[in-house]
Protein backbone atom coordinates (compact mmCIF):
# COMPACT_ATOMS: atom_id res chain seq x y z
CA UNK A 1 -58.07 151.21 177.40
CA UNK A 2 -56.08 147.70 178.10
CA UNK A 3 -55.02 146.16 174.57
CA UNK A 4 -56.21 142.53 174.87
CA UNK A 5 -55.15 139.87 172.12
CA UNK A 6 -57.78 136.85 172.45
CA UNK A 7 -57.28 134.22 170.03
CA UNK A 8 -59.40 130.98 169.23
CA UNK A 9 -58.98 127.90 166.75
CA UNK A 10 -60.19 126.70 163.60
CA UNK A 11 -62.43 123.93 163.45
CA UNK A 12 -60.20 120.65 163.73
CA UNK A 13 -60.60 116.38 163.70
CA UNK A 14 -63.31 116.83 161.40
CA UNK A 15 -65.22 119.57 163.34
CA UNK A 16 -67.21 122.13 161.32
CA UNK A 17 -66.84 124.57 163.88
CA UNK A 18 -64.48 125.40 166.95
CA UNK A 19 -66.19 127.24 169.65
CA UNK A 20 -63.72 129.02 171.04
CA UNK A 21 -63.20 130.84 168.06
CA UNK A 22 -66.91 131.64 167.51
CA UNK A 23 -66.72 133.05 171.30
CA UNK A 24 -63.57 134.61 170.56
CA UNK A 25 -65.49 136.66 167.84
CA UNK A 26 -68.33 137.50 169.35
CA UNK A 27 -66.73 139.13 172.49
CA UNK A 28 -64.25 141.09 170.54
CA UNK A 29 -67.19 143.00 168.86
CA UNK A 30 -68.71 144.00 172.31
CA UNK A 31 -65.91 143.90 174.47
CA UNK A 32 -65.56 144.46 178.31
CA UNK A 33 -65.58 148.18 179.24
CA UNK A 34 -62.21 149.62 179.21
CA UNK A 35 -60.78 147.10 176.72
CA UNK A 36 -59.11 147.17 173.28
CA UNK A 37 -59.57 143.53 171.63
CA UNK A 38 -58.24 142.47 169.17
CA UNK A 39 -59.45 138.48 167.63
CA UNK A 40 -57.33 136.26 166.20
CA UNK A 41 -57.71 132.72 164.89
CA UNK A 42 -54.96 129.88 164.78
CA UNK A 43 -54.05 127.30 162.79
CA UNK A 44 -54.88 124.02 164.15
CA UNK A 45 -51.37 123.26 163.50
CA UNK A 46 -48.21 122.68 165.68
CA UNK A 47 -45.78 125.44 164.71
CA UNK A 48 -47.71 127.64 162.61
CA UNK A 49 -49.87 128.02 165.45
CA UNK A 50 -47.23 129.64 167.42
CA UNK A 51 -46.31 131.53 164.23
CA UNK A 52 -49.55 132.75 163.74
CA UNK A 53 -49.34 133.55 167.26
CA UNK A 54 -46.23 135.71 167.24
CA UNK A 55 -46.88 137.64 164.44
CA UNK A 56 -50.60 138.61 166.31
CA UNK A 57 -48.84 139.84 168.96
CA UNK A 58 -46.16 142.17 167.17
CA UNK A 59 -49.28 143.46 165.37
CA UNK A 60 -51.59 144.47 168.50
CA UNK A 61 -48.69 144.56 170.88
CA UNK A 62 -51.21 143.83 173.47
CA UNK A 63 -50.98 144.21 177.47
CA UNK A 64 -52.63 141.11 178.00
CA UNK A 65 -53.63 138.07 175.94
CA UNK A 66 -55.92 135.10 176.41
CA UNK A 67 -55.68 132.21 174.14
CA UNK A 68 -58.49 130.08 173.86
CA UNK A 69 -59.52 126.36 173.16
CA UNK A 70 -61.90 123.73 172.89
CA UNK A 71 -61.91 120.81 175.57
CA UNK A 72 -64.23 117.99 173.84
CA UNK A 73 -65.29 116.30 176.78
CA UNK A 74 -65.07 119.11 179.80
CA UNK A 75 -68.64 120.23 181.06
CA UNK A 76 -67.35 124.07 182.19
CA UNK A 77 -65.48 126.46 181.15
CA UNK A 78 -61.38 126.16 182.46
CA UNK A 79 -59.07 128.30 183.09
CA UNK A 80 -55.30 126.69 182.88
CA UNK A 81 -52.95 127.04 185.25
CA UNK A 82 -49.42 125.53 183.91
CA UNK A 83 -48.35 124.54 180.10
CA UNK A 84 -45.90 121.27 179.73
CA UNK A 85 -42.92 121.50 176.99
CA UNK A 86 -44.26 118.86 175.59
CA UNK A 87 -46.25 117.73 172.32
CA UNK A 88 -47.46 114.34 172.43
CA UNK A 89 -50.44 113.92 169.70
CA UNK A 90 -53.11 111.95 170.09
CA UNK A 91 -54.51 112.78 166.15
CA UNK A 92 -52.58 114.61 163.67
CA UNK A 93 -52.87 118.18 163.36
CA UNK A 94 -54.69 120.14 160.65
CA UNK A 95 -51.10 120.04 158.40
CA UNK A 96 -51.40 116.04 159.32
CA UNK A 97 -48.57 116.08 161.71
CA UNK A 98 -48.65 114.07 164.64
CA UNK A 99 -45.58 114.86 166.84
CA UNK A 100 -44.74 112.29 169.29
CA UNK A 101 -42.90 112.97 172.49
CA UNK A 102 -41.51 115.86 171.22
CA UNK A 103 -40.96 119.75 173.27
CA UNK A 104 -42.65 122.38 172.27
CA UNK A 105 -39.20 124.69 172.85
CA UNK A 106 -36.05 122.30 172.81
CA UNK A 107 -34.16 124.24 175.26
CA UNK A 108 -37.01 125.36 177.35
CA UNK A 109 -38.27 124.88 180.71
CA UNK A 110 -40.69 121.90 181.90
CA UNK A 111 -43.67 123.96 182.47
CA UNK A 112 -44.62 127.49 183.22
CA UNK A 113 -47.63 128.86 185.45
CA UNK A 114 -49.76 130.93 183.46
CA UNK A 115 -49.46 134.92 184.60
CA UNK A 116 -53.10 135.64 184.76
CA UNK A 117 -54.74 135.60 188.14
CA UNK A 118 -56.14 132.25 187.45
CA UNK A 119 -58.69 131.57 190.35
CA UNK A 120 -59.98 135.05 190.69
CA UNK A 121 -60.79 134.31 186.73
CA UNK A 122 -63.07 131.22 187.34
CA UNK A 123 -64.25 132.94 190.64
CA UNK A 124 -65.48 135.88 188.01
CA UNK A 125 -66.63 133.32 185.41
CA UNK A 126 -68.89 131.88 187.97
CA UNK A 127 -70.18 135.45 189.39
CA UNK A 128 -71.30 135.42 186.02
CA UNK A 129 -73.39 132.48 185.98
CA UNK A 130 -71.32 130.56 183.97
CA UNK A 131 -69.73 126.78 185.29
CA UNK A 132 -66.10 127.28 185.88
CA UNK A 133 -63.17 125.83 187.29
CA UNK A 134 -59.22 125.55 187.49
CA UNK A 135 -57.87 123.31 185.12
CA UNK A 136 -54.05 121.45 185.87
CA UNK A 137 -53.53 120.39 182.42
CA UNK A 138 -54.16 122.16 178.49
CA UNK A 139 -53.73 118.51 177.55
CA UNK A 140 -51.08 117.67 175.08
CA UNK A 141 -51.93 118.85 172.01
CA UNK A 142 -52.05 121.87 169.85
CA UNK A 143 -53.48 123.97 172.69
CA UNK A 144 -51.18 123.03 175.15
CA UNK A 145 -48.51 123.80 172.22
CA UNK A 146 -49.88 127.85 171.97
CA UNK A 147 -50.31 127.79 175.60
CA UNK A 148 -46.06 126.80 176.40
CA UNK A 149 -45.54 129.02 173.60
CA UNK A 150 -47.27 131.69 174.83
CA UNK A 151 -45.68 131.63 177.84
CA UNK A 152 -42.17 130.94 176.39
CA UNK A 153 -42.33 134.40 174.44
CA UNK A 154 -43.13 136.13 177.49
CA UNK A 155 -40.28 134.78 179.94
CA UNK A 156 -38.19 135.42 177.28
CA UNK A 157 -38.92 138.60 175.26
CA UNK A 158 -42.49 140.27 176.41
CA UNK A 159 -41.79 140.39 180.59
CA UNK A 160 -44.62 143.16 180.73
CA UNK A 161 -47.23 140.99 178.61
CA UNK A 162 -49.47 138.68 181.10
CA UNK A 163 -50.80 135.75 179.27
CA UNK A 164 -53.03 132.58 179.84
CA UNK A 165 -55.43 129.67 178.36
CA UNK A 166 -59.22 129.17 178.79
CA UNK A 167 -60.95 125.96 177.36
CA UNK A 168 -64.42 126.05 176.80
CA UNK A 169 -66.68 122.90 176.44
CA UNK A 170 -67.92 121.15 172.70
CA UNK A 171 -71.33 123.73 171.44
CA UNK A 172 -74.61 121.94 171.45
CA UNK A 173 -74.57 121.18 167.57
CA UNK A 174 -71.86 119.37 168.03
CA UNK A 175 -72.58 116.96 169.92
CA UNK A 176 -76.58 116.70 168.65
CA UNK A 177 -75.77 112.54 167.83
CA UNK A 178 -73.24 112.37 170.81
CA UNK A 179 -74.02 111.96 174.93
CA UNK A 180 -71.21 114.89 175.99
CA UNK A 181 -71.58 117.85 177.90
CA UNK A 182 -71.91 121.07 176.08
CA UNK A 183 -71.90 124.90 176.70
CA UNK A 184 -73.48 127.07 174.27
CA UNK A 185 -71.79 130.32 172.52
CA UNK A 186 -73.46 132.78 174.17
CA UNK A 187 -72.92 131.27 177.77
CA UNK A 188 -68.91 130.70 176.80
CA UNK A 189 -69.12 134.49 175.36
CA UNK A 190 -70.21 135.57 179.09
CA UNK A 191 -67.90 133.23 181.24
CA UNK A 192 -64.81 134.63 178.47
CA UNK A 193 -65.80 138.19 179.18
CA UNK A 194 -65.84 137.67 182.64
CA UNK A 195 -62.29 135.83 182.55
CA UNK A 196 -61.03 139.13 180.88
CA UNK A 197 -62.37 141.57 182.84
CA UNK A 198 -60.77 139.63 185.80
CA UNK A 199 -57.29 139.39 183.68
CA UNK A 200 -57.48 143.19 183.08
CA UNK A 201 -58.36 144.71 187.04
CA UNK A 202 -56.45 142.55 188.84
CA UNK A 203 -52.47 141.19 189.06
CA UNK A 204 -52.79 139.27 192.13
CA UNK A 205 -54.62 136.19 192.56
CA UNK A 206 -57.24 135.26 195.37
CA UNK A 207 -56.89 132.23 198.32
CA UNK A 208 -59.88 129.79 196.90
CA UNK A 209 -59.69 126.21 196.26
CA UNK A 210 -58.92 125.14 192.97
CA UNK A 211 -57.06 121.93 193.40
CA UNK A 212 -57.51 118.55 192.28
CA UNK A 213 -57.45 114.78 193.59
CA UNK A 214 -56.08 113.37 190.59
């Protein structure tokens, strides 16, 4: 059995849910064969996030974990290729902090690539029936924050841990009064299951497009 730490958010910006905590959930309690999950959810919240974050993984000291987030806006489900040492807030945060230009890690690296096999993930996520592509930015905000610190903990303390970020799209209730794209929980639930499965078989990545234009 592979130990897998998945983690989603709370509801946030006046939300009363967060989908990728209610898929986060739901997949733990029938998980992909051969895997050990183990759900967590975050803080919407710079710092305690990655707090909340740490002390998840010294508790399920897990061989692979994927965080996941809600992407307002994004019609598929998106699998993250590099976080930015950067927080730049476009709202404040759950604690009402709003961080401005600010690193995630003050003596960290720009960016780091995330160490799942990113396009063989969507390439699974689609097998699955779900919409899916590679995504070159978790944005600037407080999943971009647990994604940098994610990968910050490994470089520098968990080399054998392989980590990454998913976002998955608004769910249909909430955006009943609102012309955006939505994915519903059950679809996310299947395109996340098919992500991990991918994380969990395979190190190495496939050759496929996943580029972008701008």
């Amino acid at each position: 059995m592979t130990r897998v730490l998945l983690t989603g958010f709370e509801p946030f910006d006046g939300e009363r849910v967060n989908p990728s905590w209610q898929a986060v959930w739901r997949l733990a309690a029938a998980p992909p064969d051969g895997c050990d999950i183990t759900a967590v959810q975050l803080p919407c919240a710079f710092g305690s996030s990655l707090d909340a974050l740490r002390a998840a993984v010294e508790r399920a000291d897990p061989e692979v974990v994927v965080c996941v987030g809600q992407a307002g806006g994004r019609a598929d489900l998106t699998v993250e290729r590099a976080a930015v040492n950067v927080n730049d807030a476009a709202i404040p945060d759950n604690a009402g902090r709003q961080p401005i230009d600010a690193p995630v890690v003050g003596w960290g690296p720009v960016g780091y690539f995330a160490t799942l096999p990113v396009k063989a993930c969507v390439a699974a996520a689609r097998a699955a029936g779900v919409p899916a592509s590679v995504s070159q930015t978790a944005g600037t905000y407080v999943c971009n924050h647990v994604f940098y610190g994610l990968m910050h903990l490994i470089a520098t303390e968990r080399p054998a841990l392989r980590g990454g970020f998913v976002h998955i799209p608004y769910a249909p209730e909430q955006v009943l009064d609102r012309a955006l794209p939505s994915m519903s929980v059950t679809l996310a639930v299947e395109g996340l299951r098919a992500v991990v499965a991918a994380a969990v078989s395979r190190r190495e990545d496939i050759a496929a497009v996943g580029g972008a234009t701008h």
